[in-house]
C-alpha atoms as a PDB file:
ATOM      1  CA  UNK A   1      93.335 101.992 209.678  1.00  0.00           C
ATOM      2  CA  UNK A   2      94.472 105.267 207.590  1.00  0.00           C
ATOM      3  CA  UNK A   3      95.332 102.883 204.970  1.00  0.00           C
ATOM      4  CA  UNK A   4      92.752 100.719 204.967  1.00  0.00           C
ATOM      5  CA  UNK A   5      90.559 103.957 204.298  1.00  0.00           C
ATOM      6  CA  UNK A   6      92.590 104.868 201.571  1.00  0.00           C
ATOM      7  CA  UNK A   7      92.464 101.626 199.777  1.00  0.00           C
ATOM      8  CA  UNK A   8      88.776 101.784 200.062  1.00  0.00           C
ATOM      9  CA  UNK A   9      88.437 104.760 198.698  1.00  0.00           C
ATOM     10  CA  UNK A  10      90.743 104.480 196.324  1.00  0.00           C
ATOM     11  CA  UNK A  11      88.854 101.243 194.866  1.00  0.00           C
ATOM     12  CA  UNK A  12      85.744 103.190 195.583  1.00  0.00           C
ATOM     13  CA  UNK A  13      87.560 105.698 192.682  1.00  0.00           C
ATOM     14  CA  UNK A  14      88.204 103.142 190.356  1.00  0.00           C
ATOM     15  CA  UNK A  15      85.282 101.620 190.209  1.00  0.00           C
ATOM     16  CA  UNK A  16      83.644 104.906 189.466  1.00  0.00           C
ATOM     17  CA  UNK A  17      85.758 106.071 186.967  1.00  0.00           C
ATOM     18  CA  UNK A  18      85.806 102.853 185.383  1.00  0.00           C
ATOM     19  CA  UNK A  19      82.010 102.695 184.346  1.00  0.00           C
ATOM     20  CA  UNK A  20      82.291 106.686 183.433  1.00  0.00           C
ATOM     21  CA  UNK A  21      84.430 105.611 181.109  1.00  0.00           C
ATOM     22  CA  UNK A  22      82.573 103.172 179.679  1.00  0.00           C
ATOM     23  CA  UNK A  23      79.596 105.754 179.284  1.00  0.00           C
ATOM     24  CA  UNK A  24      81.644 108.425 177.547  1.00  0.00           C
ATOM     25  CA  UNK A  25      82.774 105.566 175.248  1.00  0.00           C
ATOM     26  CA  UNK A  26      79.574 104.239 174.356  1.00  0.00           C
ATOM     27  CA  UNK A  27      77.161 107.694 174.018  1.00  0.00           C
ATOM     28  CA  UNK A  28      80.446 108.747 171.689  1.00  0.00           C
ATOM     29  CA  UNK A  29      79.257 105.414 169.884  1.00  0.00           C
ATOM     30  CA  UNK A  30      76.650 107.853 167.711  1.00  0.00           C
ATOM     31  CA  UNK A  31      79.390 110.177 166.346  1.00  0.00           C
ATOM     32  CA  UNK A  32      80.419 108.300 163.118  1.00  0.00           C
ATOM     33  CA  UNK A  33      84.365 106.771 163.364  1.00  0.00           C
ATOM     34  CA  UNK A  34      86.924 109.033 161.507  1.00  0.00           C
ATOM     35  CA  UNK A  35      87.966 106.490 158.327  1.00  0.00           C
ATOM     36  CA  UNK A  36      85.647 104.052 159.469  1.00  0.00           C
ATOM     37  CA  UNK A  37      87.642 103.013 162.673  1.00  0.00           C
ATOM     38  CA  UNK A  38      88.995 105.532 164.799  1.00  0.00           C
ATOM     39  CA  UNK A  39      86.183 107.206 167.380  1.00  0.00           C
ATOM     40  CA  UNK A  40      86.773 110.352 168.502  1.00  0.00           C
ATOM     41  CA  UNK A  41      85.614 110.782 172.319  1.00  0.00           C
ATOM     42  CA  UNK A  42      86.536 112.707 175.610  1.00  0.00           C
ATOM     43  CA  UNK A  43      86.665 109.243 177.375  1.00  0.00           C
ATOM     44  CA  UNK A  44      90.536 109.177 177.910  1.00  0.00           C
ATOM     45  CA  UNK A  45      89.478 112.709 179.729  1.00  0.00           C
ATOM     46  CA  UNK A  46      87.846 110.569 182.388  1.00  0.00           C
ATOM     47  CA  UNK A  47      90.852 108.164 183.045  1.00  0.00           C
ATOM     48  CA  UNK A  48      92.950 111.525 183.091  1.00  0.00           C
ATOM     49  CA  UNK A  49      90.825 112.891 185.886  1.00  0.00           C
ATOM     50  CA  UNK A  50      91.473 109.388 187.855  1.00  0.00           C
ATOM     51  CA  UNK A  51      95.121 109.808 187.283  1.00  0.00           C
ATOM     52  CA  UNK A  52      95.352 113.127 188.792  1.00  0.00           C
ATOM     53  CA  UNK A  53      93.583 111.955 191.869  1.00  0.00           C
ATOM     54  CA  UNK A  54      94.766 108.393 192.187  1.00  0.00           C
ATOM     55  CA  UNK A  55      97.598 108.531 190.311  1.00  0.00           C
ATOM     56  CA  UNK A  56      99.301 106.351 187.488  1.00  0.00           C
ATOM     57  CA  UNK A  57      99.075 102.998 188.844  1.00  0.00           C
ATOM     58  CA  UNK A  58      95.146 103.239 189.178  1.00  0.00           C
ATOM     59  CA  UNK A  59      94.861 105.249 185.684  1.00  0.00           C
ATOM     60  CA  UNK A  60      96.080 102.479 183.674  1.00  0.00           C
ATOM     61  CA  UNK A  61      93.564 100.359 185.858  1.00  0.00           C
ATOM     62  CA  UNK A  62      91.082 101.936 184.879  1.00  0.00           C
ATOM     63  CA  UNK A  63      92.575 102.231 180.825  1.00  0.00           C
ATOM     64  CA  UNK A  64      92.156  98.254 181.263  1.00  0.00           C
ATOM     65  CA  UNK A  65      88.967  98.002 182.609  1.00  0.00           C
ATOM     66  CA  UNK A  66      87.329 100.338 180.403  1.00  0.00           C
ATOM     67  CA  UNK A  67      89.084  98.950 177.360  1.00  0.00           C
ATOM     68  CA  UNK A  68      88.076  95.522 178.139  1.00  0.00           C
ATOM     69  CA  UNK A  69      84.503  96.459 178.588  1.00  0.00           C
ATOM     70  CA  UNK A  70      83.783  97.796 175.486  1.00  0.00           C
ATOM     71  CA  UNK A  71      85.995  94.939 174.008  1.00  0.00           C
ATOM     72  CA  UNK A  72      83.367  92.501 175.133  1.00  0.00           C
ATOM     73  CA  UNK A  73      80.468  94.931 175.136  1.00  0.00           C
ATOM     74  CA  UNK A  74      79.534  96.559 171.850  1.00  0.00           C
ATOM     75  CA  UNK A  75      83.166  97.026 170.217  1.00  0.00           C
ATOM     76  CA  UNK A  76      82.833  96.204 166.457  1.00  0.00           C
ATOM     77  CA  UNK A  77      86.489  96.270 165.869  1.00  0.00           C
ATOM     78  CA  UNK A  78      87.803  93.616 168.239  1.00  0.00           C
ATOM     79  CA  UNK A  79      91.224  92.853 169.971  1.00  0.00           C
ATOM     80  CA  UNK A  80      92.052  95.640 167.078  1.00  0.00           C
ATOM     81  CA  UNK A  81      90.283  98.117 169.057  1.00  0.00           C
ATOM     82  CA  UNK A  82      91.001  96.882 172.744  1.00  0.00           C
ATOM     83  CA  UNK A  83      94.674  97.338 172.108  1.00  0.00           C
ATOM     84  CA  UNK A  84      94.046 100.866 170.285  1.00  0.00           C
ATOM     85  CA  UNK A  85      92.090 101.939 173.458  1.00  0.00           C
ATOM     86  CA  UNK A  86      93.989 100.414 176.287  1.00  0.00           C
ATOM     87  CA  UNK A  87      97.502 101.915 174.736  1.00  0.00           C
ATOM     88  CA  UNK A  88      95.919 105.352 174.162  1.00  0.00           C
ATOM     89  CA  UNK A  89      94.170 105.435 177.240  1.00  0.00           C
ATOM     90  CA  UNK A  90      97.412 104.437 179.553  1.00  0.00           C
ATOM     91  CA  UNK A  91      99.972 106.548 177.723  1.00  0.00           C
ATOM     92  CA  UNK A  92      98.161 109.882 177.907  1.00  0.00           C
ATOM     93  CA  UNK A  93      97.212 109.562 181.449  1.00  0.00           C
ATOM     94  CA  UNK A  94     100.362 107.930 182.687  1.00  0.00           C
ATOM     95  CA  UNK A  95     102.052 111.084 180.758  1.00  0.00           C
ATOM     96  CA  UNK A  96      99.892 113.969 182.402  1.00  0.00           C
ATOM     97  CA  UNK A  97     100.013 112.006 185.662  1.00  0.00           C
ATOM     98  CA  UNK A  98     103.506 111.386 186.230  1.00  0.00           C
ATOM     99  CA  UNK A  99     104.160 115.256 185.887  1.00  0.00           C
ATOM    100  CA  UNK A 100     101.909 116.575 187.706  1.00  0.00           C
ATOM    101  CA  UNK A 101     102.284 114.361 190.587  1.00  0.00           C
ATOM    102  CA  UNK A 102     105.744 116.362 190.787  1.00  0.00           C
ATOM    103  CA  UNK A 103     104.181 119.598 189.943  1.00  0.00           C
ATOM    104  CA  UNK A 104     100.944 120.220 191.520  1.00  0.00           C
ATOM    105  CA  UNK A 105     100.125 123.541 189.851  1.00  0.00           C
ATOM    106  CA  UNK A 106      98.702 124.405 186.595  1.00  0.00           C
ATOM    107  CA  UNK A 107     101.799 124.670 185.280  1.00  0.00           C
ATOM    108  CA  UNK A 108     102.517 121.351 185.990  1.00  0.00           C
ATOM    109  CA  UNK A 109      99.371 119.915 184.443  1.00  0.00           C
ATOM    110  CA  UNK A 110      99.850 121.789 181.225  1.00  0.00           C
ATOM    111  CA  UNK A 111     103.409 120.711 180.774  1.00  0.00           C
ATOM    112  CA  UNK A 112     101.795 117.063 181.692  1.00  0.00           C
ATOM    113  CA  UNK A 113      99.512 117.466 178.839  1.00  0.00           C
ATOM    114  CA  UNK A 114     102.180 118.812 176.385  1.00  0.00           C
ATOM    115  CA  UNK A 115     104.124 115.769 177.305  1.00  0.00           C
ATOM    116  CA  UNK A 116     100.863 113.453 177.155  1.00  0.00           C
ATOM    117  CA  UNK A 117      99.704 114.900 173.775  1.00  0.00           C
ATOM    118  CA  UNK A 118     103.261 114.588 172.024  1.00  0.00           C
ATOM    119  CA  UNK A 119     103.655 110.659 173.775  1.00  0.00           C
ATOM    120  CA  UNK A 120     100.427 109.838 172.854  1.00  0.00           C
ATOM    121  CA  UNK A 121      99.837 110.918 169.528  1.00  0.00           C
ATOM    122  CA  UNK A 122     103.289 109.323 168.644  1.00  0.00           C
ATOM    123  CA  UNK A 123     102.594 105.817 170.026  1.00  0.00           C
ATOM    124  CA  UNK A 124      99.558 105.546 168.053  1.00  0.00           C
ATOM    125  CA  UNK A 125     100.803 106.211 164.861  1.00  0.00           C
ATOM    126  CA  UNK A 126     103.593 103.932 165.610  1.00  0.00           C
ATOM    127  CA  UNK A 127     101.120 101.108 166.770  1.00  0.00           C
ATOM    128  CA  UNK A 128      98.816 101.714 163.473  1.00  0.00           C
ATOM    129  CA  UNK A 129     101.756 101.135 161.604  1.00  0.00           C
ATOM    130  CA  UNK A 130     101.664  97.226 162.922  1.00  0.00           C
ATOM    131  CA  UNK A 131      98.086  96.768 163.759  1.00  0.00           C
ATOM    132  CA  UNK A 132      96.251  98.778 161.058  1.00  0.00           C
ATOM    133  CA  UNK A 133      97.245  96.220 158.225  1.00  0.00           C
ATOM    134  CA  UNK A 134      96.096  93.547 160.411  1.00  0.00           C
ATOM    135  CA  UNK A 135      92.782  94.785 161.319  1.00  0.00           C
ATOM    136  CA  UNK A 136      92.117  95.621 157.839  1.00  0.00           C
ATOM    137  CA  UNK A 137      93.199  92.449 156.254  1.00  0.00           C
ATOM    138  CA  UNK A 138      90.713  91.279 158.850  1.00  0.00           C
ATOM    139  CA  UNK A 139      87.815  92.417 157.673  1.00  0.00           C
ATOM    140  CA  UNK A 140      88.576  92.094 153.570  1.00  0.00           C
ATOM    141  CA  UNK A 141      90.725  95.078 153.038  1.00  0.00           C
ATOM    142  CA  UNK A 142      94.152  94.635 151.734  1.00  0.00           C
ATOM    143  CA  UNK A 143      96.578  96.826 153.348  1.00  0.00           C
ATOM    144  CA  UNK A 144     100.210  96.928 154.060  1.00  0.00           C
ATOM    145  CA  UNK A 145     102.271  99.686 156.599  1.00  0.00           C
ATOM    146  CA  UNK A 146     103.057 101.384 153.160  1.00  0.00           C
ATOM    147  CA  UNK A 147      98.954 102.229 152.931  1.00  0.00           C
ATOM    148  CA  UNK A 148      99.073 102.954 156.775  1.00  0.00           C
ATOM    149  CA  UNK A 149     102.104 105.537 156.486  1.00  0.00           C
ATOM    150  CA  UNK A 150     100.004 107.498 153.822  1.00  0.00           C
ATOM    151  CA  UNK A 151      97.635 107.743 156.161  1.00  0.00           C
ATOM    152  CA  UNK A 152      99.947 109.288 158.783  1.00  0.00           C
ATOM    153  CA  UNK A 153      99.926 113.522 157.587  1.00  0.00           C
ATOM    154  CA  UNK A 154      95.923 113.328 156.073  1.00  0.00           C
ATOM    155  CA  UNK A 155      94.257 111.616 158.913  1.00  0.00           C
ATOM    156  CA  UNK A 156      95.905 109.628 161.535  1.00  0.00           C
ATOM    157  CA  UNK A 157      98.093 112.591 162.568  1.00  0.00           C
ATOM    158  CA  UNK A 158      95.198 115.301 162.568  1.00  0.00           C
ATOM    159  CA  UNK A 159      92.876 112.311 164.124  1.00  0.00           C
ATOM    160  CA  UNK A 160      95.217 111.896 166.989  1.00  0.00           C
ATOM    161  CA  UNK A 161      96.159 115.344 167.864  1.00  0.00           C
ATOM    162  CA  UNK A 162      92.899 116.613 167.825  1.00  0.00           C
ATOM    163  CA  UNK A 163      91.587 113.331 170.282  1.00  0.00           C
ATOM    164  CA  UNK A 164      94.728 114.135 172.887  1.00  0.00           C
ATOM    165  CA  UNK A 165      93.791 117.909 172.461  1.00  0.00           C
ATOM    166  CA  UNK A 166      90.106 117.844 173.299  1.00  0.00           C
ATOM    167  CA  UNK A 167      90.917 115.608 176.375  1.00  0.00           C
ATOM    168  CA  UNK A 168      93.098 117.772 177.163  1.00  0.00           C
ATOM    169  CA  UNK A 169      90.901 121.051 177.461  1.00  0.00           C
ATOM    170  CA  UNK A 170      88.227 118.788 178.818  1.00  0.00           C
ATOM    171  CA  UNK A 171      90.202 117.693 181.881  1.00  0.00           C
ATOM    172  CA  UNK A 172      91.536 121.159 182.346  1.00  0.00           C
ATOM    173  CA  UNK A 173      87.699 122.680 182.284  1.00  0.00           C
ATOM    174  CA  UNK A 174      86.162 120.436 184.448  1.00  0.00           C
ATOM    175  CA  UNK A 175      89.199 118.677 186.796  1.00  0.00           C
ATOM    176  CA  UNK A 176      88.713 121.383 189.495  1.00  0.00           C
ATOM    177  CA  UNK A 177      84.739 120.834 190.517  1.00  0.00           C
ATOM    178  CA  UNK A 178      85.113 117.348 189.929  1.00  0.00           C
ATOM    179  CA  UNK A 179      87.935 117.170 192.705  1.00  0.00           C
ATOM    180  CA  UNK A 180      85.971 118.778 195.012  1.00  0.00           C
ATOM    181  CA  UNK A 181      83.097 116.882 194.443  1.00  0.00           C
ATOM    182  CA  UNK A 182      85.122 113.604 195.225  1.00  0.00           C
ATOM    183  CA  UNK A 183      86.522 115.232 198.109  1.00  0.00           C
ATOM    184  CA  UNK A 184      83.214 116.159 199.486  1.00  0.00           C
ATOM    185  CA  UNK A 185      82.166 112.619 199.377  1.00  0.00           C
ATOM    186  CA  UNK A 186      85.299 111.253 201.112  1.00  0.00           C
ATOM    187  CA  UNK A 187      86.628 109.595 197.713  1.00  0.00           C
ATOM    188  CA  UNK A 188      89.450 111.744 197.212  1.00  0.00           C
ATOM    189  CA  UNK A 189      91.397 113.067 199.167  1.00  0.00           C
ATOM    190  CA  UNK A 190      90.874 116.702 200.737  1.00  0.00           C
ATOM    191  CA  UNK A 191      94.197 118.220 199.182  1.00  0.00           C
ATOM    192  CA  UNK A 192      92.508 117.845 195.530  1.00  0.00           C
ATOM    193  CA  UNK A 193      90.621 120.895 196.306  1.00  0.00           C
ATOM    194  CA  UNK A 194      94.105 123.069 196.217  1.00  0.00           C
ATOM    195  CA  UNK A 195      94.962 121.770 192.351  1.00  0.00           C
ATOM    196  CA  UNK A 196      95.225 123.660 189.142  1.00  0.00           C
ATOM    197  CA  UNK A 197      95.130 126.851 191.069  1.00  0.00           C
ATOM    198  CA  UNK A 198      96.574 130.230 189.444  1.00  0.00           C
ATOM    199  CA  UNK A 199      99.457 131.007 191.942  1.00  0.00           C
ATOM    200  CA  UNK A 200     101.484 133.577 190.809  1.00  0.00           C
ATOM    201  CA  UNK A 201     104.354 131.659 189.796  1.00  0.00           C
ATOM    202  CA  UNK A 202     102.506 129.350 188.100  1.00  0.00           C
ATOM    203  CA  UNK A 203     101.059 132.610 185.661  1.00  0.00           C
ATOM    204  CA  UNK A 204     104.727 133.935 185.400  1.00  0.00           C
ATOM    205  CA  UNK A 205     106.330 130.799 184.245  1.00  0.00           C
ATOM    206  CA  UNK A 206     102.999 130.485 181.966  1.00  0.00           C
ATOM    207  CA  UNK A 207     103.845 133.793 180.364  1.00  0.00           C
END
């Protein structure tokens, strides 16, 4: 029966953070794309949140649902953009995840979001490398990985850092009442209330 419970809610979860996901992505619709295809929005923030409360497995559920929504929704850059936002999605939560599932403590989440911002920013540029010549030869404009890689230090590097970043302070700001919340209503679990608390070893190793 425990389990049964868990499943539900853990379903319950994904379904939730799934459509939030989709919201974030499509109100960050009105803030014009950096270069003309790269949005900048706090909706891997939301899968984040998931991971830390469901864990990996149910963050990169989430990545793929959300994704594939806006891929079929109102996305105006294709399988281009479903791959973009599935990969980007899935790495930086399965990053901040994995560690802090090992290290419950805000310690633990920042070194998960060191970790996430470094893996994530790096798989992107390598995946623009391949798919940015093909998405723009796509829609008339002739470009090789030569043009992409001169992208790389003036705005695909900055673009990427600063998107991991700001989902990365949001998660950090807002994680903590947002756990609560879920475990008020019986979708998380009750121990979510006890994360990304200030021991004092966690402010020592900080310093």
């Amino acid at each position: 029966m425990k389990k049964n419970i868990t499943q539900t809610q853990r379903m319950a979860g994904i379904a939730i953070f799934s459509a939030l996901s989709v919201v974030v992505a499509l109100v960050c619709k009105v803030i014009p794309p950096v270069g003309g295809f790269l949005s900048l929005d706090a909706k891997d923030s939301v899968i984040a949140i998931a991971s830390f409360v469901y864990g990996p497995t149910s963050a990169v559920a989430i990545a793929f649902i959300a994704a594939f929504i806006e891929f079929i929704a109102f996305s105006t850059t294709g399988w281009y953009g479903f791959i973009m936002n599935f990969a980007s999605s899935a790495v930086f939560s399965l990053c901040a995840s994995i560690i802090y599932r090992k290290w419950r403590t805000l310690n633990g989440a920042l070194a998960g979001f060191i970790t996430a911002i470094a893996s994530t920013t790096a798989t992107m540029l390598v995946l623009n490398i391949f798919v940015t010549p093909v998405y723009m030869r796509s829609v008339g404009i002739p470009m090789d990985s030569a043009g992409v890689i001169a992208m790389i230090p003036k705005m695909l590097l900055p673009f990427n850092f600063a998107k991991t970043l700001l989902n990365s302070a949001v998660v950090l700001l807002i994680y903590k009442p947002i756990a609560i919340a879920l475990a008020r209503t019986g979708v998380a679990k009750k121990e979510t209330r006890d994360s990304l608390k200030f021991t004092r070893s966690s402010i020592s190793i900080a310093i």
